[in-house]
Protein backbone atom coordinates (compact mmCIF):
# COMPACT_ATOMS: atom_id res chain seq x y z
CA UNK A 1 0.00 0.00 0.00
CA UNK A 2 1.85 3.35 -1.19
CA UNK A 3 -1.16 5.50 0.16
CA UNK A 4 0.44 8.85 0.68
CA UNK A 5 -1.65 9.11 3.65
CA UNK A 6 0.11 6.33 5.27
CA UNK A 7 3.59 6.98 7.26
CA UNK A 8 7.50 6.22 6.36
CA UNK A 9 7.25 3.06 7.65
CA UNK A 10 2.98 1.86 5.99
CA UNK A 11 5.03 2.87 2.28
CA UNK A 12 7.99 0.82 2.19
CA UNK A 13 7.41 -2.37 4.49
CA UNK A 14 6.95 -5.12 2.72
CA UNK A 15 5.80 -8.90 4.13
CA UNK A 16 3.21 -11.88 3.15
CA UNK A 17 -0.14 -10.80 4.56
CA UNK A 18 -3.03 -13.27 3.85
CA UNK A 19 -6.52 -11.26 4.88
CA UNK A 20 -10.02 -11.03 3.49
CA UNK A 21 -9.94 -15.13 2.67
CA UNK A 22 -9.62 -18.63 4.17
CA UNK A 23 -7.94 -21.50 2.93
CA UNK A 24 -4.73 -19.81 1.25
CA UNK A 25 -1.39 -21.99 0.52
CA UNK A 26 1.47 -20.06 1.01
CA UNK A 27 4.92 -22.60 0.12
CA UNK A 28 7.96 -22.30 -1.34
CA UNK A 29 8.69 -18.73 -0.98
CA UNK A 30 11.86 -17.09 -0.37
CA UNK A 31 11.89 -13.77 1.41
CA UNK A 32 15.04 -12.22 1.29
CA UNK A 33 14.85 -9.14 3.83
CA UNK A 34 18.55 -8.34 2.99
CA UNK A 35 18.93 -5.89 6.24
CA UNK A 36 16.35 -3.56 5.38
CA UNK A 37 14.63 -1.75 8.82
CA UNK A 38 10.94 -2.06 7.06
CA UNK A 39 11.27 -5.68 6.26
CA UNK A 40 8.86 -8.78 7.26
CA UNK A 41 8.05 -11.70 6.67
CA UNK A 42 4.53 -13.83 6.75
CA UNK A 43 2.03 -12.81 8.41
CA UNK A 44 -1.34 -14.83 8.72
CA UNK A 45 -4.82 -14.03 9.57
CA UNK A 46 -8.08 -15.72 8.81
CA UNK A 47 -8.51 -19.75 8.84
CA UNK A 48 -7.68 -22.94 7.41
CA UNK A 49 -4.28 -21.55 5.97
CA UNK A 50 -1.17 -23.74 4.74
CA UNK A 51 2.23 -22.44 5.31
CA UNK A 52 4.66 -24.69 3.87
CA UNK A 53 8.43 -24.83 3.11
CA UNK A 54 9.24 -21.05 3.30
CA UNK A 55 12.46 -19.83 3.64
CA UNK A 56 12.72 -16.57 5.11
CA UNK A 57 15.93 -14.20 5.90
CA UNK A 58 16.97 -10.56 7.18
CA UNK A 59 13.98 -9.31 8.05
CA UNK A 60 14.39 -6.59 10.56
CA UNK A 61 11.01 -4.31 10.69
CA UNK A 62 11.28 -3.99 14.58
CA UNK A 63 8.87 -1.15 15.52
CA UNK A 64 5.61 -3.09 15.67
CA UNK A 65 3.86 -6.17 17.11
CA UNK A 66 2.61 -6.72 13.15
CA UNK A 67 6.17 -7.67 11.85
CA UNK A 68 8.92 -10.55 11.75
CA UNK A 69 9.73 -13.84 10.54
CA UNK A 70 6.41 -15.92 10.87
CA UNK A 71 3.60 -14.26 12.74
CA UNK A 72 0.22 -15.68 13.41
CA UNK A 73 -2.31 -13.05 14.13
CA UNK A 74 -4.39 -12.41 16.88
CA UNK A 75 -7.83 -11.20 15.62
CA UNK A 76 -11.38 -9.65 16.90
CA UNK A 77 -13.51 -11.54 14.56
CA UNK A 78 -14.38 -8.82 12.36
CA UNK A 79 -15.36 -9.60 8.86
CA UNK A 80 -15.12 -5.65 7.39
CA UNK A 81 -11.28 -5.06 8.31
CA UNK A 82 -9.71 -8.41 7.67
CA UNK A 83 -9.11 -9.46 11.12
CA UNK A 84 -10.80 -12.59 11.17
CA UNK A 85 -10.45 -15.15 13.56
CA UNK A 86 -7.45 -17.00 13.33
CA UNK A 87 -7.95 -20.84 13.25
CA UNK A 88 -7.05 -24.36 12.18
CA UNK A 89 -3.92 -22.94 10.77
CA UNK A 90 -0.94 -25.33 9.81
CA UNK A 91 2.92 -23.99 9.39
CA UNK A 92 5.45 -26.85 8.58
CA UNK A 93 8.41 -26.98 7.49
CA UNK A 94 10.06 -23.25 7.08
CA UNK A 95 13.30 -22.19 8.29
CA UNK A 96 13.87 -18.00 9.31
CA UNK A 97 17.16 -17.09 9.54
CA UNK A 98 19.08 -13.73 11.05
CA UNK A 99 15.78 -11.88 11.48
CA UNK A 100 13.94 -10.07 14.20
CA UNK A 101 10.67 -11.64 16.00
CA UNK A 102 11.49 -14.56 13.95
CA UNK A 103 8.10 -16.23 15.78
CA UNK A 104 5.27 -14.67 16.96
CA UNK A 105 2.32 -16.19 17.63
CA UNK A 106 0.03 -13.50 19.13
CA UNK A 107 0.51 -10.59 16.38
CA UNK A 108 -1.12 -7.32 16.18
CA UNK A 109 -2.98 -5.37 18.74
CA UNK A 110 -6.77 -7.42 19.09
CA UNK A 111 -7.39 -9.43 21.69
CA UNK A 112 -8.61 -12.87 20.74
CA UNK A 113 -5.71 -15.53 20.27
CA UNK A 114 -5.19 -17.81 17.33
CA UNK A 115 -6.77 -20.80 18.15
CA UNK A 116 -5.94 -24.77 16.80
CA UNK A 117 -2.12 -23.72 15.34
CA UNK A 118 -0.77 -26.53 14.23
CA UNK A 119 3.44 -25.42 14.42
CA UNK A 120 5.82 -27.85 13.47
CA UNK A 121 9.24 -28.78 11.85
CA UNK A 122 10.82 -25.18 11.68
CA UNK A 123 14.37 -23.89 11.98
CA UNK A 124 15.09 -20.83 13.23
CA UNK A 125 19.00 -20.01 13.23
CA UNK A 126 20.79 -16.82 14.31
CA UNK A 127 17.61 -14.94 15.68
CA UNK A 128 18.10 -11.05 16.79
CA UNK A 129 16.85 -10.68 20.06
CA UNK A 130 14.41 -13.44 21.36
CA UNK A 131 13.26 -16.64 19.08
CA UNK A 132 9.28 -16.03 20.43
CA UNK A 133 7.97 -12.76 20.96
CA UNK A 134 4.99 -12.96 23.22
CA UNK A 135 5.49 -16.43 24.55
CA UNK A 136 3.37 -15.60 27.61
CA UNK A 137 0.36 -15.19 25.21
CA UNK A 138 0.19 -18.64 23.40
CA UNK A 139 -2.51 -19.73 20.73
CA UNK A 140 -5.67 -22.18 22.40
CA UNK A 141 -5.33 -26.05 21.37
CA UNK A 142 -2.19 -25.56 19.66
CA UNK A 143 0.45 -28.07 19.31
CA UNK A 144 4.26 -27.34 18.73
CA UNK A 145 6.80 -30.28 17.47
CA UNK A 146 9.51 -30.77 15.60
CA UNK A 147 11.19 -26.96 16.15
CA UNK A 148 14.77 -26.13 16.57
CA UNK A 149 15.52 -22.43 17.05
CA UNK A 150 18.59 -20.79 18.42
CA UNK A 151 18.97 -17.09 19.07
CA UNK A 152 20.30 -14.60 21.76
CA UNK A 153 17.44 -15.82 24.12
CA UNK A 154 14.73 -18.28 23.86
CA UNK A 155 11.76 -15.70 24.14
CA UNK A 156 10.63 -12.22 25.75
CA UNK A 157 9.65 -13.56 28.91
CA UNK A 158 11.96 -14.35 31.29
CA UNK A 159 9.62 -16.65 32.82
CA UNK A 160 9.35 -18.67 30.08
CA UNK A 161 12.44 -20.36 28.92
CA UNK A 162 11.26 -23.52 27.36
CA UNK A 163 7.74 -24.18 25.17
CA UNK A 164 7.29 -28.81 25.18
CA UNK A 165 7.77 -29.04 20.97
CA UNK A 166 10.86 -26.34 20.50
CA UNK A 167 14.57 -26.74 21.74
CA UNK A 168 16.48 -24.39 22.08
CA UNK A 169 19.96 -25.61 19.97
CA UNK A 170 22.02 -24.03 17.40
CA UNK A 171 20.80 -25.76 13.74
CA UNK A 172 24.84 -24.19 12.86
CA UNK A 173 23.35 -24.04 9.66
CA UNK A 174 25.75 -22.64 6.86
CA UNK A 175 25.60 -20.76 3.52
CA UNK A 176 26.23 -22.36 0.23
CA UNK A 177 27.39 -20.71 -2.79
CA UNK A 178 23.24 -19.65 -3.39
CA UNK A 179 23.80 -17.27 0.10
CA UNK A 180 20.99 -19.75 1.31
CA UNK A 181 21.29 -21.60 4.90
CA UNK A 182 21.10 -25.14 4.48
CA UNK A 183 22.55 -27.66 7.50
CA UNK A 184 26.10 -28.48 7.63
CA UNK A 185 28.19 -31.33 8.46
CA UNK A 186 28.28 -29.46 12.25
CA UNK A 187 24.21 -29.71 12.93
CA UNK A 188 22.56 -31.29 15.07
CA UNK A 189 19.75 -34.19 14.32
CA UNK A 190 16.99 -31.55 12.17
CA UNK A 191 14.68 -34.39 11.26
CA UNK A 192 11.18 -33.22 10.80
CA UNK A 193 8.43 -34.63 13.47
CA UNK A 194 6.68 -37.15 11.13
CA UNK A 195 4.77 -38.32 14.04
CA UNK A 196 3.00 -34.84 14.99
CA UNK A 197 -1.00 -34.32 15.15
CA UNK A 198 -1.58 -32.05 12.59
CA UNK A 199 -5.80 -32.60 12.47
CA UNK A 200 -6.55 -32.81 8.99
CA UNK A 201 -3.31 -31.22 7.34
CA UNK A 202 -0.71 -33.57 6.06
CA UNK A 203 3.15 -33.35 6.67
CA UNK A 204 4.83 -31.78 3.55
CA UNK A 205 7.36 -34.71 2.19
């Protein structure tokens, strides 16, 4: 949106937003933030969304609860401004590397939580600040597996230091000649969770 009646920040940040629909498959993306201060990367809102096998990197937009590596919104049911309720979401399978808020699962500034989050099989290497911004606000009937995410601290509230489904371990993932992160011969085990409740999504092979 390049409204000029939006600020600095409204005209030149740039993430993955999926509002106004249900049911949206978002895979296979690479979001390359490169450094930039107004950079983000998915953000999702509404129901019954896929997020598969992104790969996101530099994002650094650090101003707002609305920005970061992989956000899932919170939401005040509203059908006229977008923020539906979020629910029966899956994200699988992405990796978010040298960003800020590289997880956040209560996004935005509504009051209802995410609800039925399936989060599993991510990576999240060199994270800026904490790995999970508002950890002490959780989705309802989620489940987390299969996670490995290093950063400078495991989330924004000191009283929560471990979430059952994450640990906290450096992937030491390394870049090939692409400038992509992949694992290296110094990782640890990053075997996806094939054994995680997922409802009615399916793994991603």
């Amino acid at each position: 949106d390049r409204s000029p009646s939006r600020g600095l920040g409204d005209v030149y940040k740039r993430q993955i937003v999926n509002r106004h629909g249900e049911g949206a498959l978002i895979a296979n993306n690479f979001v390359i933030g490169d450094g930039n201060p107004f950079s983000g990367g998915i953000r999702i809102v509404d129901a019954d969304h896929q997020v598969l096998n992104n790969y996101i990197e530099g994002v650094r937009y650090l101003s707002t609860n609305f920005n970061g590596g992989l956000l899932v919104s919170n939401s005040d049911g509203s059908t006229s401004n977008g923020y539906q309720d979020v629910e029966n979401v899956f994200v699988a399978n992405n990796t978010v590397v040298d960003s800020v808020n590289s997880i956040n699962l209560y996004a935005g500034s509504r009051s209802t939580r995410p609800d039925s989050v399936y989060f599993v099989n991510k990576i999240v290497d060199g994270a800026i600040g904490s790995v999970i911004r508002n950890a002490d606000t959780l989705p309802t009937n989620a489940v987390f597996a299969g996670n490995v995410v290093h950063g400078e601290t495991f989330s924004d509230d000191s009283s929560v230091s471990s979430i059952s489904g994450f640990t906290f371990v450096d992937p030491a993932l390394s870049k090939g000649n692409d400038s992509l992160a992949r694992p290296s011969a110094n990782s640890p085990d990053l075997s996806a969770d094939l054994s995680a409740n997922v409802g009615d999504f399916a793994l991603p092979s």
